[in-house]
PDB file of N, CA and C in Angstrom:
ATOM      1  N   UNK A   1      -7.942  -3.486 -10.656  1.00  0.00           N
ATOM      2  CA  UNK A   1      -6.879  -2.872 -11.404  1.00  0.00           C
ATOM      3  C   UNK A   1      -6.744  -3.610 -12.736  1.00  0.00           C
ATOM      4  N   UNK A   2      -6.818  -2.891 -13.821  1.00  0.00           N
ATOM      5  CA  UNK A   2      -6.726  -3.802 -15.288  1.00  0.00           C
ATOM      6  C   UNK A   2      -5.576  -3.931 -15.583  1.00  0.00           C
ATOM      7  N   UNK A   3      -5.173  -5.088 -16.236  1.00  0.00           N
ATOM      8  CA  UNK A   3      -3.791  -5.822 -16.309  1.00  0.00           C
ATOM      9  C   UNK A   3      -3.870  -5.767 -17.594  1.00  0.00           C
ATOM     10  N   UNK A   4      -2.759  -5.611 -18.157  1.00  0.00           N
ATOM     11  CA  UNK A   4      -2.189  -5.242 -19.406  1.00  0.00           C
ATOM     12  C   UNK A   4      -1.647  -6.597 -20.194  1.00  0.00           C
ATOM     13  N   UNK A   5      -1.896  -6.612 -21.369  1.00  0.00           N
ATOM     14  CA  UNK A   5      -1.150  -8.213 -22.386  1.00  0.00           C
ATOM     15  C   UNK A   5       0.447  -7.946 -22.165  1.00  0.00           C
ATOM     16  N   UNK A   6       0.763  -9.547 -22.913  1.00  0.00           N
ATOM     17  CA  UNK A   6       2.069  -9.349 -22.306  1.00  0.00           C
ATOM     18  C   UNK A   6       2.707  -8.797 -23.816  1.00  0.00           C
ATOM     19  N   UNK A   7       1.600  -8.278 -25.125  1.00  0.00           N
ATOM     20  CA  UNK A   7       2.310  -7.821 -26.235  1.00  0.00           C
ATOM     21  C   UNK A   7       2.249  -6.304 -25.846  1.00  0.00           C
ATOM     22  N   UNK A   8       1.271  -5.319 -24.671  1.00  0.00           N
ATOM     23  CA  UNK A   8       1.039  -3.942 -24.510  1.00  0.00           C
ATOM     24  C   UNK A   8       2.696  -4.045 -23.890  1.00  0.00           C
ATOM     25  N   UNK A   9       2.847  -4.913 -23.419  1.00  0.00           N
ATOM     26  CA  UNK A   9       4.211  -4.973 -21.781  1.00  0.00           C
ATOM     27  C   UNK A   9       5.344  -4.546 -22.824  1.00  0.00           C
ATOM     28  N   UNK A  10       5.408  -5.786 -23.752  1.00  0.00           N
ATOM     29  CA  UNK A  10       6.413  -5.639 -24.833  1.00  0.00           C
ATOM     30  C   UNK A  10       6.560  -4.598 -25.893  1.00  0.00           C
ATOM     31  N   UNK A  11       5.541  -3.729 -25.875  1.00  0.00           N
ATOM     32  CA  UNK A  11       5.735  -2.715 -26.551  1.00  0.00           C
ATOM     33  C   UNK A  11       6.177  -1.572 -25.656  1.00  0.00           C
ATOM     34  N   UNK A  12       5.648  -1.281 -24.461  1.00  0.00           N
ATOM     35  CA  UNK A  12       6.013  -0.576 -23.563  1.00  0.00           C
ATOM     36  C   UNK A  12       7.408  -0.532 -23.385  1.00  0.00           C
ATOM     37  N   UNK A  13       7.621  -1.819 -22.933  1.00  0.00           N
ATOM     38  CA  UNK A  13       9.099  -1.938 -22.778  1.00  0.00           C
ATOM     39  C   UNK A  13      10.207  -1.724 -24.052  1.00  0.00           C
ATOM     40  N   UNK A  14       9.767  -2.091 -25.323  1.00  0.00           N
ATOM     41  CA  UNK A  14      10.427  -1.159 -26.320  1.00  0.00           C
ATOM     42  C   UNK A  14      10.665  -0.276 -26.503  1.00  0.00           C
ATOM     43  N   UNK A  15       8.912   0.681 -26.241  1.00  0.00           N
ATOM     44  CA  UNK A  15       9.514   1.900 -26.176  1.00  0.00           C
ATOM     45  C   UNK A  15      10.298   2.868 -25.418  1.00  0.00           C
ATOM     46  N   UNK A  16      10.193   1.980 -24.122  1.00  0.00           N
ATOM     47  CA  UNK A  16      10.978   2.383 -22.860  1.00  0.00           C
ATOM     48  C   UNK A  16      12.335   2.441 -23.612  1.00  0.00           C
ATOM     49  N   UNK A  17      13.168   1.195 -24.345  1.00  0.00           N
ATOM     50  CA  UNK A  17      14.375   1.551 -25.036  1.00  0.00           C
ATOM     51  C   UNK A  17      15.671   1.574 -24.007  1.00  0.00           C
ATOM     52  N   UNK A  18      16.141   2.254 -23.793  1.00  0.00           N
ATOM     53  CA  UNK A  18      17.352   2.426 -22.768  1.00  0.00           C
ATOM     54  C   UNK A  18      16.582   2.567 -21.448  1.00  0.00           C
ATOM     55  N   UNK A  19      15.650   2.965 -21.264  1.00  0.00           N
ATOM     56  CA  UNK A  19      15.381   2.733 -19.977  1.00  0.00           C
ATOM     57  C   UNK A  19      15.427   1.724 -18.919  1.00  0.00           C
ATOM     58  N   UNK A  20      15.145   0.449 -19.997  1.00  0.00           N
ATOM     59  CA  UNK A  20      15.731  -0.587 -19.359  1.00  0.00           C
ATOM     60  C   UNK A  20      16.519  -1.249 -18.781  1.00  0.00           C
ATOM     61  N   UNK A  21      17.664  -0.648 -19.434  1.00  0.00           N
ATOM     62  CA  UNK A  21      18.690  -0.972 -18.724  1.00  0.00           C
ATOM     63  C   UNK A  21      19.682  -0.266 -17.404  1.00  0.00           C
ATOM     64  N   UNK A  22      20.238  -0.998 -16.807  1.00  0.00           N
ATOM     65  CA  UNK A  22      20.908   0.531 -15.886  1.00  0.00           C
ATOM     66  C   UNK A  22      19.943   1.091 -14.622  1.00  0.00           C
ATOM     67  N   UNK A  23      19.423   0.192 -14.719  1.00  0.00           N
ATOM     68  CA  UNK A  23      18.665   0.329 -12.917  1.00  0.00           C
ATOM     69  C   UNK A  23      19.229  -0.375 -12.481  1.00  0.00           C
ATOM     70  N   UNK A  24      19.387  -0.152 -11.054  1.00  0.00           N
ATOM     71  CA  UNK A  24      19.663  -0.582  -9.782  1.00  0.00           C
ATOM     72  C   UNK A  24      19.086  -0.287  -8.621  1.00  0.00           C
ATOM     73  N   UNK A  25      19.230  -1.339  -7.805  1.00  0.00           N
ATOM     74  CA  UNK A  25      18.358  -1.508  -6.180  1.00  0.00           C
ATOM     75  C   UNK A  25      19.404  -1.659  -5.478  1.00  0.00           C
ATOM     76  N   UNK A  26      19.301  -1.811  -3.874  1.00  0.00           N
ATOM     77  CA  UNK A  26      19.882  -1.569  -2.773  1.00  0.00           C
ATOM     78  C   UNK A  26      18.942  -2.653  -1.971  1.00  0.00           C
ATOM     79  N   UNK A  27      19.982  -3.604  -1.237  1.00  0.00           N
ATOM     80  CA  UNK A  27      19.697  -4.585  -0.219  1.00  0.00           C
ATOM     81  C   UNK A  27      20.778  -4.869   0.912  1.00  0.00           C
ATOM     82  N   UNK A  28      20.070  -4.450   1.924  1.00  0.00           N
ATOM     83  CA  UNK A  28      21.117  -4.871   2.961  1.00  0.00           C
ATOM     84  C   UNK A  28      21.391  -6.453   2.945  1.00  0.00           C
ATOM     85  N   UNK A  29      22.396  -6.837   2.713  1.00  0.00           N
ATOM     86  CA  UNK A  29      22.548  -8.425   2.604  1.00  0.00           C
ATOM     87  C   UNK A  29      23.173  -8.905   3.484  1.00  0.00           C
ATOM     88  N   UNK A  30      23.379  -8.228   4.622  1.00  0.00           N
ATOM     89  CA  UNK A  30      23.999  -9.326   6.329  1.00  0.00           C
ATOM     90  C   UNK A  30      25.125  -9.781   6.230  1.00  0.00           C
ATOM     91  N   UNK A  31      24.945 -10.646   7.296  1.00  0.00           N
ATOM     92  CA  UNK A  31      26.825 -11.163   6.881  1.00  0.00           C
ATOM     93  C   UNK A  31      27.353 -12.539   6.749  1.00  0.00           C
ATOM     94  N   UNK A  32      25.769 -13.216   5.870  1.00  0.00           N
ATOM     95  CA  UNK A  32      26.411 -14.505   5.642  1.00  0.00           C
ATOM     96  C   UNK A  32      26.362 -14.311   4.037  1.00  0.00           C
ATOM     97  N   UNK A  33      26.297 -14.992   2.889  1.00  0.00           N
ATOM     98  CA  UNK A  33      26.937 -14.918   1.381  1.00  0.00           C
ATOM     99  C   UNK A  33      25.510 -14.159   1.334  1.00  0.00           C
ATOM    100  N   UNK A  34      26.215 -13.294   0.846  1.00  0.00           N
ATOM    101  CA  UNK A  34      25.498 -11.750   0.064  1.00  0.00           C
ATOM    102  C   UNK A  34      24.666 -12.349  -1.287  1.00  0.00           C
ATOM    103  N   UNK A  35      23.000 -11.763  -0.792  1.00  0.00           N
ATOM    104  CA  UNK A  35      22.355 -12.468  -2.006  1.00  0.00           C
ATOM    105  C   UNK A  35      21.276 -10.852  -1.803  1.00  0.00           C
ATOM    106  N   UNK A  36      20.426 -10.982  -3.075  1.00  0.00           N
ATOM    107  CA  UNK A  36      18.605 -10.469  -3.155  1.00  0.00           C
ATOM    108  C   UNK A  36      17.960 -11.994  -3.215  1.00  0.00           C
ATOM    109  N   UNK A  37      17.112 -12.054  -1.977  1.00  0.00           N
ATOM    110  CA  UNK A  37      16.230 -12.632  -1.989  1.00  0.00           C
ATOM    111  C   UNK A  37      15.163 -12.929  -3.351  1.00  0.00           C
ATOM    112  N   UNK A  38      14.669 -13.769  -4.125  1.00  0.00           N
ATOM    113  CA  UNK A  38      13.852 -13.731  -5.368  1.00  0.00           C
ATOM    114  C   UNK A  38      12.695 -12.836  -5.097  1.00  0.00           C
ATOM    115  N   UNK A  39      12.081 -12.881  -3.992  1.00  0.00           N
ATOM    116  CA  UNK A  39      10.544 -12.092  -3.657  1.00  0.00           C
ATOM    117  C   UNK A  39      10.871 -10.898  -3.738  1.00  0.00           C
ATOM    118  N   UNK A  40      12.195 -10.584  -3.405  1.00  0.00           N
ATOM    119  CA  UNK A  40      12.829  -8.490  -3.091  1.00  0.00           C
ATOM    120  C   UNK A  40      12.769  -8.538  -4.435  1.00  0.00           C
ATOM    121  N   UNK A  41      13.645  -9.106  -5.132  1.00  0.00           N
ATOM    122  CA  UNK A  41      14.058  -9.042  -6.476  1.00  0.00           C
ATOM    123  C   UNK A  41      12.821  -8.655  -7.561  1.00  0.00           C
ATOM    124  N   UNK A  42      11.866  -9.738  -7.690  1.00  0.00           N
ATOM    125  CA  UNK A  42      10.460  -9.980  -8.459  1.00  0.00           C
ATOM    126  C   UNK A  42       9.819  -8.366  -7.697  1.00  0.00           C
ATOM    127  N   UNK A  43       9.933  -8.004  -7.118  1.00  0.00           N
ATOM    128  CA  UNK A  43       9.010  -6.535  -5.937  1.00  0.00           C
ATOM    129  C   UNK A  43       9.604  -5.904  -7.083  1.00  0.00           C
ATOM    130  N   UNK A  44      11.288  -5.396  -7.028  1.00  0.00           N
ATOM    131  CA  UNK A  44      12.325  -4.467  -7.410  1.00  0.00           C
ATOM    132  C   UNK A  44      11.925  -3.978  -8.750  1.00  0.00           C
ATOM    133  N   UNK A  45      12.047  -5.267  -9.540  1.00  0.00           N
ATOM    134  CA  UNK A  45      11.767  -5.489 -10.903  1.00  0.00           C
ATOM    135  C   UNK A  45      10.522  -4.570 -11.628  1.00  0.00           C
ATOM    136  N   UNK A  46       9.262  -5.234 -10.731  1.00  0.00           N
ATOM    137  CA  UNK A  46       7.885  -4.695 -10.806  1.00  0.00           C
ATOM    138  C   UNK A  46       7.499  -3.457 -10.681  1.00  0.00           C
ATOM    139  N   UNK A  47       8.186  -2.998  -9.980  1.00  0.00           N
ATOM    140  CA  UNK A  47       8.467  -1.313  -9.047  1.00  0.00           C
ATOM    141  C   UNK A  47       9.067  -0.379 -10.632  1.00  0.00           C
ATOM    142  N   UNK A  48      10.375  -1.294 -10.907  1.00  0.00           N
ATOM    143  CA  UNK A  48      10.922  -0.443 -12.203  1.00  0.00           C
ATOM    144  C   UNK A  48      10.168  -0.784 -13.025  1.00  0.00           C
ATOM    145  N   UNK A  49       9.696  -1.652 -13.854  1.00  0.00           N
ATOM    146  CA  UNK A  49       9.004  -1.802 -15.151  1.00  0.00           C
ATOM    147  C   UNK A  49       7.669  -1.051 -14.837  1.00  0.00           C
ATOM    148  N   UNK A  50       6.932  -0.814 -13.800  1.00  0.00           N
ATOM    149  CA  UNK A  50       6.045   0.449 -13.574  1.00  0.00           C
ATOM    150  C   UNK A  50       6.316   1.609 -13.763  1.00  0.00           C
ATOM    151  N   UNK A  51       7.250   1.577 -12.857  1.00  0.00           N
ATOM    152  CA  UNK A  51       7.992   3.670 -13.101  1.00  0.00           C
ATOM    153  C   UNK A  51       8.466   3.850 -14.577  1.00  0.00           C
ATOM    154  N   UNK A  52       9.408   3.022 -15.106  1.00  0.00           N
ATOM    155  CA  UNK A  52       9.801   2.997 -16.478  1.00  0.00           C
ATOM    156  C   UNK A  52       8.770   3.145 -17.862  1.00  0.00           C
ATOM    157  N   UNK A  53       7.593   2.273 -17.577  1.00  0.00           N
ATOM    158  CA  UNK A  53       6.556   2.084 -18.290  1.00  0.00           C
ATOM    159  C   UNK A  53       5.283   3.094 -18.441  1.00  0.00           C
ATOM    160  N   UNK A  54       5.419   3.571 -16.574  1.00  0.00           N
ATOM    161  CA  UNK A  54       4.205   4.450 -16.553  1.00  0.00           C
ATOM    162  C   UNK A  54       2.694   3.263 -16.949  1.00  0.00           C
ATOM    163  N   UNK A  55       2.799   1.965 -16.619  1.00  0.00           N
ATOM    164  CA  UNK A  55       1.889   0.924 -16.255  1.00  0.00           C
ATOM    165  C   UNK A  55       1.567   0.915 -15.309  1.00  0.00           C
ATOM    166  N   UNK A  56       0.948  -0.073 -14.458  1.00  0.00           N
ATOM    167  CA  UNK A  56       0.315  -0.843 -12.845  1.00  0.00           C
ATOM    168  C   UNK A  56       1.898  -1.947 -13.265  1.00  0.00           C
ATOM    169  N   UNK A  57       2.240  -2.025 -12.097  1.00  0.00           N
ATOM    170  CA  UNK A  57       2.644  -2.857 -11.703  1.00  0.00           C
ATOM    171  C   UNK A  57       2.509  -4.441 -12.250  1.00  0.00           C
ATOM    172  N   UNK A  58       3.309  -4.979 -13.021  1.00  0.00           N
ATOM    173  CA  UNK A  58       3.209  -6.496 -13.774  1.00  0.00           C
ATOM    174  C   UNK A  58       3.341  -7.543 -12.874  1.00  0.00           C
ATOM    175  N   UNK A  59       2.845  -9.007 -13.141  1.00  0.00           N
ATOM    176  CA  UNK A  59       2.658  -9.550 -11.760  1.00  0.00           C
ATOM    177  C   UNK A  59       4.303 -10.440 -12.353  1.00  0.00           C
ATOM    178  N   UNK A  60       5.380 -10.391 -11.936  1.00  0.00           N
ATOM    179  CA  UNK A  60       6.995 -10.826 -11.585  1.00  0.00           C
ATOM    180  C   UNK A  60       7.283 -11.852 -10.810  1.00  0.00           C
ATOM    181  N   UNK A  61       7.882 -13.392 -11.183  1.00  0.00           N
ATOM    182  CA  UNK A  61       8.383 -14.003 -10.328  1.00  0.00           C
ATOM    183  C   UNK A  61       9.619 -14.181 -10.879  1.00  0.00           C
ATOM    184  N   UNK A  62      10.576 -14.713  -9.504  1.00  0.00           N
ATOM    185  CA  UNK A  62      11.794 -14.922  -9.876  1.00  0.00           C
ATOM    186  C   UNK A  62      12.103 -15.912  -9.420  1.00  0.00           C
ATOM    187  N   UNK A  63      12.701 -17.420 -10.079  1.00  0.00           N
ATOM    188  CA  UNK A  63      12.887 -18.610  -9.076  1.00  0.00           C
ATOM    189  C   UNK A  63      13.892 -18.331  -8.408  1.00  0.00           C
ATOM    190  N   UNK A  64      14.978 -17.375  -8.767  1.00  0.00           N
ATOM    191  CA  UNK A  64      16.154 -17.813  -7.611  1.00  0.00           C
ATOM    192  C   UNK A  64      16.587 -16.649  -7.139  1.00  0.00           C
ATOM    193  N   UNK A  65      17.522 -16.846  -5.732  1.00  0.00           N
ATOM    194  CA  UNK A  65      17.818 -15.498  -5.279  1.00  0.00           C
ATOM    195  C   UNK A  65      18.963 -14.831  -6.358  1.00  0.00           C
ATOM    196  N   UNK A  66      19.152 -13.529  -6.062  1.00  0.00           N
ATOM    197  CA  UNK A  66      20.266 -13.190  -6.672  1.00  0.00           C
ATOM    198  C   UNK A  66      21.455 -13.072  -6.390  1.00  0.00           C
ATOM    199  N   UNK A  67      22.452 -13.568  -6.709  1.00  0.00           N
ATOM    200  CA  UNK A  67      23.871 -13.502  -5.932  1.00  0.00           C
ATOM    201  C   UNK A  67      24.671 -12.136  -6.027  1.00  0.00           C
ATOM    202  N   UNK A  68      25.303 -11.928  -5.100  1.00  0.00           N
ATOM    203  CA  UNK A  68      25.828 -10.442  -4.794  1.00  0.00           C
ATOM    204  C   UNK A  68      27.411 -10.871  -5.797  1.00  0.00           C
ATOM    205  N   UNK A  69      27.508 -11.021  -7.049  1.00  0.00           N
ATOM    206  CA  UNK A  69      28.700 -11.068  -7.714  1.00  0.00           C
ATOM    207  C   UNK A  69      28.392 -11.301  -9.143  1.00  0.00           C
ATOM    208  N   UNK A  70      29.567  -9.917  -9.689  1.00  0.00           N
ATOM    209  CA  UNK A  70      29.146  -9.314 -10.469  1.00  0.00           C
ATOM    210  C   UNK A  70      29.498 -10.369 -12.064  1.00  0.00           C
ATOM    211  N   UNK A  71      28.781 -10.304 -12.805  1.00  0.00           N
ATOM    212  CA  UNK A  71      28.194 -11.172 -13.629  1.00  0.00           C
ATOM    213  C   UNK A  71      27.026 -11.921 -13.495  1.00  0.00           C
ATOM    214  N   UNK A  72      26.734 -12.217 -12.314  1.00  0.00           N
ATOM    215  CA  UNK A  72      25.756 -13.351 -12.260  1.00  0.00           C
ATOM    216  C   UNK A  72      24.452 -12.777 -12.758  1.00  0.00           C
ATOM    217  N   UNK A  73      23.684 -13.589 -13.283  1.00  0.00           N
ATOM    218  CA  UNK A  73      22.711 -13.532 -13.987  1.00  0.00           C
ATOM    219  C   UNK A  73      21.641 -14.338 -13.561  1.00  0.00           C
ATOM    220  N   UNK A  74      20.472 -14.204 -13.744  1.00  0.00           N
ATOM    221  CA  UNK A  74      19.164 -14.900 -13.473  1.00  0.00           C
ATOM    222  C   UNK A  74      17.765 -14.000 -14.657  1.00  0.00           C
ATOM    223  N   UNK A  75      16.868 -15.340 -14.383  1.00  0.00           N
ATOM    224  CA  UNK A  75      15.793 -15.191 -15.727  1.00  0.00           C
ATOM    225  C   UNK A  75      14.726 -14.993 -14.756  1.00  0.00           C
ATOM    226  N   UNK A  76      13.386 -13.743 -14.559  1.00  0.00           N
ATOM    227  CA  UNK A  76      12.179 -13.466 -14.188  1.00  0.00           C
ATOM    228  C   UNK A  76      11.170 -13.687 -15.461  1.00  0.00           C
ATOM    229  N   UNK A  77      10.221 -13.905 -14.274  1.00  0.00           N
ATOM    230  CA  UNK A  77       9.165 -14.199 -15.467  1.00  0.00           C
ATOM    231  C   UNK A  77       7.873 -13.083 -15.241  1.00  0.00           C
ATOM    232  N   UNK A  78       7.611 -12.410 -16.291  1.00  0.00           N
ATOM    233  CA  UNK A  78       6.605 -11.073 -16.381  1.00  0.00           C
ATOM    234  C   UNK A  78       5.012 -11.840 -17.105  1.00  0.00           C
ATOM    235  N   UNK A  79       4.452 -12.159 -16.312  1.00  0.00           N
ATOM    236  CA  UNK A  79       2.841 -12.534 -16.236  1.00  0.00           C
ATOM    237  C   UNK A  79       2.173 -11.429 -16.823  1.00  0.00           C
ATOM    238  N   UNK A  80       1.400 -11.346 -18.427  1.00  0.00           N
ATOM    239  CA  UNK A  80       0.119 -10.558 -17.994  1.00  0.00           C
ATOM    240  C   UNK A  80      -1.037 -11.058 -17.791  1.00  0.00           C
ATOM    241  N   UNK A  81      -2.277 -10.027 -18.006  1.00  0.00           N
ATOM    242  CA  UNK A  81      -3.402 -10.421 -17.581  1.00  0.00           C
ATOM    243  C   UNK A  81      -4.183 -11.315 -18.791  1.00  0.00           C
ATOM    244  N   UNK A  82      -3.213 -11.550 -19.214  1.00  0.00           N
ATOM    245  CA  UNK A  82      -3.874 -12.811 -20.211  1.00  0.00           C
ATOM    246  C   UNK A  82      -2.963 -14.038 -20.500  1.00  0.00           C
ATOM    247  N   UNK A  83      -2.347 -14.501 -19.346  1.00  0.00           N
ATOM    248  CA  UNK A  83      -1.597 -15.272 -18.986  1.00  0.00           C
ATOM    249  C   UNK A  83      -0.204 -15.866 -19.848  1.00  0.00           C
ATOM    250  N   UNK A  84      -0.061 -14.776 -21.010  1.00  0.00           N
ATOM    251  CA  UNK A  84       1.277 -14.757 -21.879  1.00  0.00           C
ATOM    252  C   UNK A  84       2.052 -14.206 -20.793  1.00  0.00           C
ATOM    253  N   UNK A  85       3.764 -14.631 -20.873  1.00  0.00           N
ATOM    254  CA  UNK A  85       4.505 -14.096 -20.520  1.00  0.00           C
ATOM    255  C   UNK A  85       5.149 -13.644 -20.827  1.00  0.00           C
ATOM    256  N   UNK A  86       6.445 -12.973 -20.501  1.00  0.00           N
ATOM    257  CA  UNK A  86       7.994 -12.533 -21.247  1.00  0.00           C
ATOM    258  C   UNK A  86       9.172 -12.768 -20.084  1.00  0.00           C
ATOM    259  N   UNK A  87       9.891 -13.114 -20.852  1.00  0.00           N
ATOM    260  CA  UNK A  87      11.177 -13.207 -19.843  1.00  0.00           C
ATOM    261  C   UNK A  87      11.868 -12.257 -19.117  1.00  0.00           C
ATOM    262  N   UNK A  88      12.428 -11.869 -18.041  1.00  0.00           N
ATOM    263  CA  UNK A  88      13.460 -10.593 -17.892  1.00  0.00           C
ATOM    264  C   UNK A  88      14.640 -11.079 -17.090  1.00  0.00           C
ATOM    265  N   UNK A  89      16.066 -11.162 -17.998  1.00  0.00           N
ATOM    266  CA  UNK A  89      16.831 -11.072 -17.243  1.00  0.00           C
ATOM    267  C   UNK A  89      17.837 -10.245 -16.663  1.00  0.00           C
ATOM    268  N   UNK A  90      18.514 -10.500 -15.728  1.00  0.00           N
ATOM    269  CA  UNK A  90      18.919  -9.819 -14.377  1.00  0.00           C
ATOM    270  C   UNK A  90      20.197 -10.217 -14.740  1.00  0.00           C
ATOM    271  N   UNK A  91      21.065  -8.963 -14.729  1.00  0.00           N
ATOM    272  CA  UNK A  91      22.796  -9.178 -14.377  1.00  0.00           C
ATOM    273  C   UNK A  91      23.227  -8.124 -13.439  1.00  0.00           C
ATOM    274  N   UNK A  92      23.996  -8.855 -12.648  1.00  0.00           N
ATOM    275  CA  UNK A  92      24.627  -7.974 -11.438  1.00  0.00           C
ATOM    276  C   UNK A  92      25.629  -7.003 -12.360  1.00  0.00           C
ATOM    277  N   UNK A  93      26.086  -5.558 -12.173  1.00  0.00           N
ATOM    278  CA  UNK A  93      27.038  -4.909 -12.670  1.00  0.00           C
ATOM    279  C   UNK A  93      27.621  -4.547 -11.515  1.00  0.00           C
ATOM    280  N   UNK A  94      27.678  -4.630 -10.882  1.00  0.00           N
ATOM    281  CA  UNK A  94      28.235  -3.988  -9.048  1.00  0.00           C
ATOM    282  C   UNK A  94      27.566  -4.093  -8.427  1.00  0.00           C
ATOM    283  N   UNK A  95      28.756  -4.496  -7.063  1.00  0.00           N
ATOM    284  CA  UNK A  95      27.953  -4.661  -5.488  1.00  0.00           C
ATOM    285  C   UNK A  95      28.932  -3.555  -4.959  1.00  0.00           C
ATOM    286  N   UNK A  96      28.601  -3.222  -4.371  1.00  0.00           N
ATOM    287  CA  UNK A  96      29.219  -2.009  -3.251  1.00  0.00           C
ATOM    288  C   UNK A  96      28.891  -2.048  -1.631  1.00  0.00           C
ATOM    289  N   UNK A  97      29.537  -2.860  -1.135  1.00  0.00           N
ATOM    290  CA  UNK A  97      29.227  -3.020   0.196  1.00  0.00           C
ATOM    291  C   UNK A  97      28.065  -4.220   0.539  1.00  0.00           C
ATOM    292  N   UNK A  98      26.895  -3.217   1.041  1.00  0.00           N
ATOM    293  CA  UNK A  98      25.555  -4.129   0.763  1.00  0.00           C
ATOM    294  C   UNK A  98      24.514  -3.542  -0.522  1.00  0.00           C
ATOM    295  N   UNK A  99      25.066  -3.023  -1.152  1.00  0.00           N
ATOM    296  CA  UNK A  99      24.302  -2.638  -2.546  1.00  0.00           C
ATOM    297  C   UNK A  99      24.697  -3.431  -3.994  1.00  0.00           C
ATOM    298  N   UNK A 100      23.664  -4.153  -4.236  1.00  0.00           N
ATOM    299  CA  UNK A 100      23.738  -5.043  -5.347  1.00  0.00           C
ATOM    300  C   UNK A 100      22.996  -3.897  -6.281  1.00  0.00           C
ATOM    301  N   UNK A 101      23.993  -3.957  -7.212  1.00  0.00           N
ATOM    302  CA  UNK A 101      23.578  -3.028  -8.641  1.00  0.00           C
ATOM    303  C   UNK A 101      23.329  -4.224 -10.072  1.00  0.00           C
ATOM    304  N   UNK A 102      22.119  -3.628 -10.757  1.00  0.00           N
ATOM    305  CA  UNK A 102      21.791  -4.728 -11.491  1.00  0.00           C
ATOM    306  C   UNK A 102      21.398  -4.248 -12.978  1.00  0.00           C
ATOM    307  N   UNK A 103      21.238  -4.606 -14.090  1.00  0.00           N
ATOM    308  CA  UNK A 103      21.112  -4.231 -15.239  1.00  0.00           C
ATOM    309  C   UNK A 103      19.539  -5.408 -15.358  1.00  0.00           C
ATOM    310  N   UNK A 104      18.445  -4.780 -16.102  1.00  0.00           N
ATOM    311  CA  UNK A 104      17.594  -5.761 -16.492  1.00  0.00           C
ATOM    312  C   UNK A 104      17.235  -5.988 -17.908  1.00  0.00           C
ATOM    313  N   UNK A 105      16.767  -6.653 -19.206  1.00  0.00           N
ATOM    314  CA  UNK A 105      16.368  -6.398 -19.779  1.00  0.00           C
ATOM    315  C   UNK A 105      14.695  -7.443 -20.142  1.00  0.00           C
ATOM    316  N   UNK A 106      13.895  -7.126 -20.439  1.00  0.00           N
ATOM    317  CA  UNK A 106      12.650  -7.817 -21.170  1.00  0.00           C
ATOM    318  C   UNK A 106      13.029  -8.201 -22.372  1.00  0.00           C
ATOM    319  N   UNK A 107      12.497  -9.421 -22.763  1.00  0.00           N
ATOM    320  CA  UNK A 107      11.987 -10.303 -23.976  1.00  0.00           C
ATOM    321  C   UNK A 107      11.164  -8.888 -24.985  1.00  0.00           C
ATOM    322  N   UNK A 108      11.717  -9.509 -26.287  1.00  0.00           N
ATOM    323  CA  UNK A 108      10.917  -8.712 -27.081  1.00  0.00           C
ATOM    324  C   UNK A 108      10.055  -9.531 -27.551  1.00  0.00           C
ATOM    325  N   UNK A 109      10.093 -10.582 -27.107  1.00  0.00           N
ATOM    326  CA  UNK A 109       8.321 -11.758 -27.577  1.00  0.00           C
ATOM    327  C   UNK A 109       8.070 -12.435 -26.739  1.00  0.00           C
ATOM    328  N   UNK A 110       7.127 -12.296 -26.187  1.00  0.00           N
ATOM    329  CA  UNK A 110       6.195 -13.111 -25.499  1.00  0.00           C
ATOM    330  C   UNK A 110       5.221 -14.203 -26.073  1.00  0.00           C
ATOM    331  N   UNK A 111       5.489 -14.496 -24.871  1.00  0.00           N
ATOM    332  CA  UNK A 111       5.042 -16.371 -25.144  1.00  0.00           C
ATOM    333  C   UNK A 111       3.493 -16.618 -24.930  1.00  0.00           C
ATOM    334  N   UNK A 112       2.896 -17.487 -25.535  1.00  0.00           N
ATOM    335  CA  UNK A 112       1.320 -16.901 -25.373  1.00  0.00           C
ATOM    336  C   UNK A 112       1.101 -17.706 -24.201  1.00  0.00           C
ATOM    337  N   UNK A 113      -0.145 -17.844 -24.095  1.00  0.00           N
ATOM    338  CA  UNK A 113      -0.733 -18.398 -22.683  1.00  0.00           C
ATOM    339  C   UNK A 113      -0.769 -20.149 -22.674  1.00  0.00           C
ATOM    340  N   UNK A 114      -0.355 -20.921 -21.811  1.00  0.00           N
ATOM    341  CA  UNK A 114      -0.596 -22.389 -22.126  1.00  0.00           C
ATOM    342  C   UNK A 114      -2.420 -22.247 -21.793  1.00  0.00           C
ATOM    343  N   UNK A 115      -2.479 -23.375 -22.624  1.00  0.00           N
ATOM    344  CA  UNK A 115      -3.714 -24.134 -22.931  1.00  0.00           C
ATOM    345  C   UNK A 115      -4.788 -24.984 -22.423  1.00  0.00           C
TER     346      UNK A 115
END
């Protein structure tokens, strides 16, 4: 599968424009402190910046889980196939029960590849 730079990602995602923002996922979060796991999260992410982009799938990590309360925020990191990245961060806008609702946005510059 050919992997895309992380300046094709960043243009994509520009032109995506509002698309970016205003997605949301759904996690059953149990009944001890309501989180998204980072691995669901980094999946979630990857899933939308595909559908949004009309790309393959970007390779997404996220160091931390996400907390089920609204403000909280966290930073993903969008890998391409030429080992530049871009940032994406994550803000909760609503939880509803067990549904964590989230806003994302991408970096409009990416960082080149270390050395």
């Amino acid at each position: 599968m050919p992997r895309l730079s992380a300046a094709t990602w960043s243009f994509s995602a520009a032109a995506a424009g509002v698309l970016l923002v205003g997605c949301s996922a759904s996690v059953d979060v149990g009944t001890s402190s309501p989180k998204m796991s980072s691995g669901k999260l980094a999946t979630l992410l990857a899933e939308k910046l595909a559908a949004t982009t009309g790309q393959p799938k970007p390779d997404v990590t996220c160091p931390d889980d996400l907390a089920a309360k609204v403000g909280t925020t966290t930073r993903c990191t969008l890998t391409a196939g030429d080992d530049s990245t871009l940032g994406v961060t994550v803000k909760v806008t609503s939880v509803d029960g067990d549904q964590i609702n989230f806003d994302y946005q991408v970096d409009e510059t990416a960082s080149p590849a270390s050395n």
